[in-house]
N, C-alpha and C. Protein backbone atom coordinates (compact mmCIF):
# COMPACT_ATOMS: atom_id res chain seq x y z
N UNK A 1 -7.05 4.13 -18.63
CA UNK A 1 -7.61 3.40 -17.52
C UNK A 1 -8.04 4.40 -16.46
N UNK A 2 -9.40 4.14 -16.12
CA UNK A 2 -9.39 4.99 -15.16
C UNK A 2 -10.25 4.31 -13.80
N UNK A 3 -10.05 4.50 -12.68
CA UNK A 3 -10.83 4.34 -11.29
C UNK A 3 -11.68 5.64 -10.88
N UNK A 4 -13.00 5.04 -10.68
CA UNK A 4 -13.98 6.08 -10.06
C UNK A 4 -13.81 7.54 -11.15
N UNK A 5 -13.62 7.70 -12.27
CA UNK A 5 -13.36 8.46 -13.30
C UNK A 5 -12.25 9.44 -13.15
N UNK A 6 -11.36 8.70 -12.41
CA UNK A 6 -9.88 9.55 -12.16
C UNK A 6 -8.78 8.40 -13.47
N UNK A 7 -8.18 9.51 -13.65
CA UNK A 7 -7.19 8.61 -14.76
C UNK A 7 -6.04 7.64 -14.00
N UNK A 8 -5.91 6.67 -14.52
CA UNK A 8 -4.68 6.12 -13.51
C UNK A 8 -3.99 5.31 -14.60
N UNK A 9 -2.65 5.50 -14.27
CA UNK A 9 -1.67 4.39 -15.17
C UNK A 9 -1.69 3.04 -14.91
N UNK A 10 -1.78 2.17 -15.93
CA UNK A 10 -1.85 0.77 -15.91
C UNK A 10 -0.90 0.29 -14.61
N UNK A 11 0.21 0.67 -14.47
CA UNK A 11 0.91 0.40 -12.96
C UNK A 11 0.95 0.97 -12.09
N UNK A 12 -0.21 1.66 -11.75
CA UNK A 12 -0.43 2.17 -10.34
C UNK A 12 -2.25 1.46 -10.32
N UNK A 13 -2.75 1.08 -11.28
CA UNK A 13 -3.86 0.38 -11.21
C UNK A 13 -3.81 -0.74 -9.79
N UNK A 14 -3.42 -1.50 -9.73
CA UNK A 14 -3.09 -2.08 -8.24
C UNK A 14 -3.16 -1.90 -7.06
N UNK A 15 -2.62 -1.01 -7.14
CA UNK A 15 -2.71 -0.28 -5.42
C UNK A 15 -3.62 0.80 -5.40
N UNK A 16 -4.27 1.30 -6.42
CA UNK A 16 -5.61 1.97 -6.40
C UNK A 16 -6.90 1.02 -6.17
N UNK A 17 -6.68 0.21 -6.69
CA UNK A 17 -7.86 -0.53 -6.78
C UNK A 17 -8.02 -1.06 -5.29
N UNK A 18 -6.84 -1.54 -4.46
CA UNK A 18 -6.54 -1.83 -3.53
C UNK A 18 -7.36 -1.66 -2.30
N UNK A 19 -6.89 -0.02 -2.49
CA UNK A 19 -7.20 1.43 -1.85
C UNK A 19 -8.83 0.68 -1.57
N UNK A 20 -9.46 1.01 -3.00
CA UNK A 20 -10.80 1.23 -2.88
C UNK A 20 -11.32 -0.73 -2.18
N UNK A 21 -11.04 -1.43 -2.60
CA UNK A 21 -11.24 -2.61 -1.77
C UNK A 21 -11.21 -2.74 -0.53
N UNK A 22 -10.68 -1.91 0.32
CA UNK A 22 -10.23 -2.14 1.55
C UNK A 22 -11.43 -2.34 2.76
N UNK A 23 -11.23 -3.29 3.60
CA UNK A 23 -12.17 -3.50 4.10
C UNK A 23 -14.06 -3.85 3.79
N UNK A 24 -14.20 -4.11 2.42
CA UNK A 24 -15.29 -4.70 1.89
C UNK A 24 -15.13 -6.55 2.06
N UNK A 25 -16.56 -6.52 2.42
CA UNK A 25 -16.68 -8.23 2.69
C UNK A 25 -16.95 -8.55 1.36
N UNK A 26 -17.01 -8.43 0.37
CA UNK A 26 -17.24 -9.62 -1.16
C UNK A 26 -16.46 -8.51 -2.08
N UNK A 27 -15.05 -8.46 -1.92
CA UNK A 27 -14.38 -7.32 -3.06
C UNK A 27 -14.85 -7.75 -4.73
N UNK A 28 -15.43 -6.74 -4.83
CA UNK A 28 -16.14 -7.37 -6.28
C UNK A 28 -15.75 -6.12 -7.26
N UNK A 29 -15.10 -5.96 -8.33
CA UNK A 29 -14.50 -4.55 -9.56
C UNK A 29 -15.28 -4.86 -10.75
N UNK A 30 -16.37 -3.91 -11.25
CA UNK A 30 -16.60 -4.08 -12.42
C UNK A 30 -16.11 -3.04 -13.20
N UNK A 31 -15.10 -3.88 -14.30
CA UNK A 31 -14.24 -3.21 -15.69
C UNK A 31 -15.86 -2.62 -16.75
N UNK A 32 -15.77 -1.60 -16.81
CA UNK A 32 -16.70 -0.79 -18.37
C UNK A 32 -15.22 -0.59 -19.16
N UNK A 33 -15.53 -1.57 -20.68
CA UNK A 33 -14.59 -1.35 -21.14
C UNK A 33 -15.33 -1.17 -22.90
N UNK A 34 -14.39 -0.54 -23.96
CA UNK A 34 -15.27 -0.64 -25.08
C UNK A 34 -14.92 -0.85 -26.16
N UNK A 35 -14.82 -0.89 -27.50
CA UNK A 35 -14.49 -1.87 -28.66
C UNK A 35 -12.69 -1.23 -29.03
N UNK A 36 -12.45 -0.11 -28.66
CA UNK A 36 -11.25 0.26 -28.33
C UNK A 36 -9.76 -0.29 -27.92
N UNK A 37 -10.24 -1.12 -26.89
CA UNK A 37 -9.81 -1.33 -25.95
C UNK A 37 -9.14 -2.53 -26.43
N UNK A 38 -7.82 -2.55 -26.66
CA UNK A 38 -6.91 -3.87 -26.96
C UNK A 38 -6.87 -5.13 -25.96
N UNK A 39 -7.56 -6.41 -26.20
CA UNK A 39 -7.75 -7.66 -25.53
C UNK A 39 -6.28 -7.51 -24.25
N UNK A 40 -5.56 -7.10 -24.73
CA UNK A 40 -3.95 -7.56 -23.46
C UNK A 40 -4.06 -6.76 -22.94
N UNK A 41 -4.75 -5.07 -23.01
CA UNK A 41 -4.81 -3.92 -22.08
C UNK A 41 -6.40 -4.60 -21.02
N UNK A 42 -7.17 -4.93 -21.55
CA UNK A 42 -7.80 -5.96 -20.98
C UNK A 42 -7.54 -6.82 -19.86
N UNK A 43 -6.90 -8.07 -20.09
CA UNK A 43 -6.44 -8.87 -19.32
C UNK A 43 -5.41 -8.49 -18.60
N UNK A 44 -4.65 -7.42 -19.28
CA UNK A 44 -4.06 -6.56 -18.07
C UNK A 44 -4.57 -5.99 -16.58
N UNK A 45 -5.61 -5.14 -17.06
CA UNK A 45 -6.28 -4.51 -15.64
C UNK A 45 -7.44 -5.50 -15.03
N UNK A 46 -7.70 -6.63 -15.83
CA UNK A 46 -8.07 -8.20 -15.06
C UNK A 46 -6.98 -8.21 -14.23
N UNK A 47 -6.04 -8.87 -14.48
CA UNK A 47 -5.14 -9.28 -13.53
C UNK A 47 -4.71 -8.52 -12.39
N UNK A 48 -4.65 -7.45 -12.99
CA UNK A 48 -4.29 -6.41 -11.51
C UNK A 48 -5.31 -6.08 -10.75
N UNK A 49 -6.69 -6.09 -11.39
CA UNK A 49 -7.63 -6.09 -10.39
C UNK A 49 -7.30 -7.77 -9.25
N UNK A 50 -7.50 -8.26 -10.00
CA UNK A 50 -7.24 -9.98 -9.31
C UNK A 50 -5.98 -10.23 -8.21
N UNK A 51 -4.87 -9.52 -8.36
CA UNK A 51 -3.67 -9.06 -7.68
C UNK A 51 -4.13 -7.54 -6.86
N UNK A 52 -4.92 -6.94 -6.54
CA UNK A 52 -5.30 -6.13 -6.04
C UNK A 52 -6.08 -6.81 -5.01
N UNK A 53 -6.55 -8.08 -4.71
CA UNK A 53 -7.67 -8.48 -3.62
C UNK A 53 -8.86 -8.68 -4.19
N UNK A 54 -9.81 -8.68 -5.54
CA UNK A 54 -10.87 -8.72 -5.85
C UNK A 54 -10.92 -9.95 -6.22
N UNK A 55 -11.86 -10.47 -4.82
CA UNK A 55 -12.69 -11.93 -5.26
C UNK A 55 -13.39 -12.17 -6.77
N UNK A 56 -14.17 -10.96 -7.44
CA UNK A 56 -15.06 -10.95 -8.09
C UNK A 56 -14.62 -9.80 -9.22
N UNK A 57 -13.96 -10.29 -10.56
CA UNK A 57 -13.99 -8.78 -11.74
C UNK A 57 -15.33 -9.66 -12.88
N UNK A 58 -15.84 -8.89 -13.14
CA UNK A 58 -16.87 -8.31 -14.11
C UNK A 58 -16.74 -7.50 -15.27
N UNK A 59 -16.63 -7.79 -15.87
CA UNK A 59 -16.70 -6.95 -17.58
C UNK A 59 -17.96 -6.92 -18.15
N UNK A 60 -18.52 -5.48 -18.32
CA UNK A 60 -19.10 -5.24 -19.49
C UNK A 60 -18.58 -4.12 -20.37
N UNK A 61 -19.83 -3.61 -21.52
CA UNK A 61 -19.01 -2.89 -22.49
C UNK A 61 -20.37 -1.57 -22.52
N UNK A 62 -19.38 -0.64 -23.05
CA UNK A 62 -20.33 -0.12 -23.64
C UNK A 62 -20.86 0.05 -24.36
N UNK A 63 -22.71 0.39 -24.56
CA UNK A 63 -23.02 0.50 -25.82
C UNK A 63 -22.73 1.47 -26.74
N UNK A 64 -22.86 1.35 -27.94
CA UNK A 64 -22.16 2.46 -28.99
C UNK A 64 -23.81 2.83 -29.16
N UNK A 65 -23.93 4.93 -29.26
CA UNK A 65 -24.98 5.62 -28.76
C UNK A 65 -25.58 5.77 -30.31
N UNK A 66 -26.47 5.76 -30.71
CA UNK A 66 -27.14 5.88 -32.23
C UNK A 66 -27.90 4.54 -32.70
């Protein structure tokens, strides 16, 4: 998991995300996530974004390059 391409542990995800919310009028987090990525590690950093203050999470993926 990472914020702004810094690595962060799934339980400090929260209060990073926090961080970066602070004082924005429409807190909005978009997750880039990719076929990797286990559905509950997923809805994991959903929720903590959502428990972090973000009105608005967004998921997309990435495309696979070739």
């Amino acid at each position: 998991v990472y914020v702004d391409e810094l690595p962060v542990k799934t339980w400090m995800l929260e209060s990073r995300v926090r961080e970066q919310l602070s004082g924005l009028a429409d807190p909005t987090v978009l997750v880039v996530a990719d076929r990797s990525i286990p559905a509950q590690t997923l809805i994991e950093v959903i929720d903590r974004c959502r428990l972090a203050g973000a009105a608005h999470v967004g998921v997309i993926t990435q495309q696979e390059e070739g």
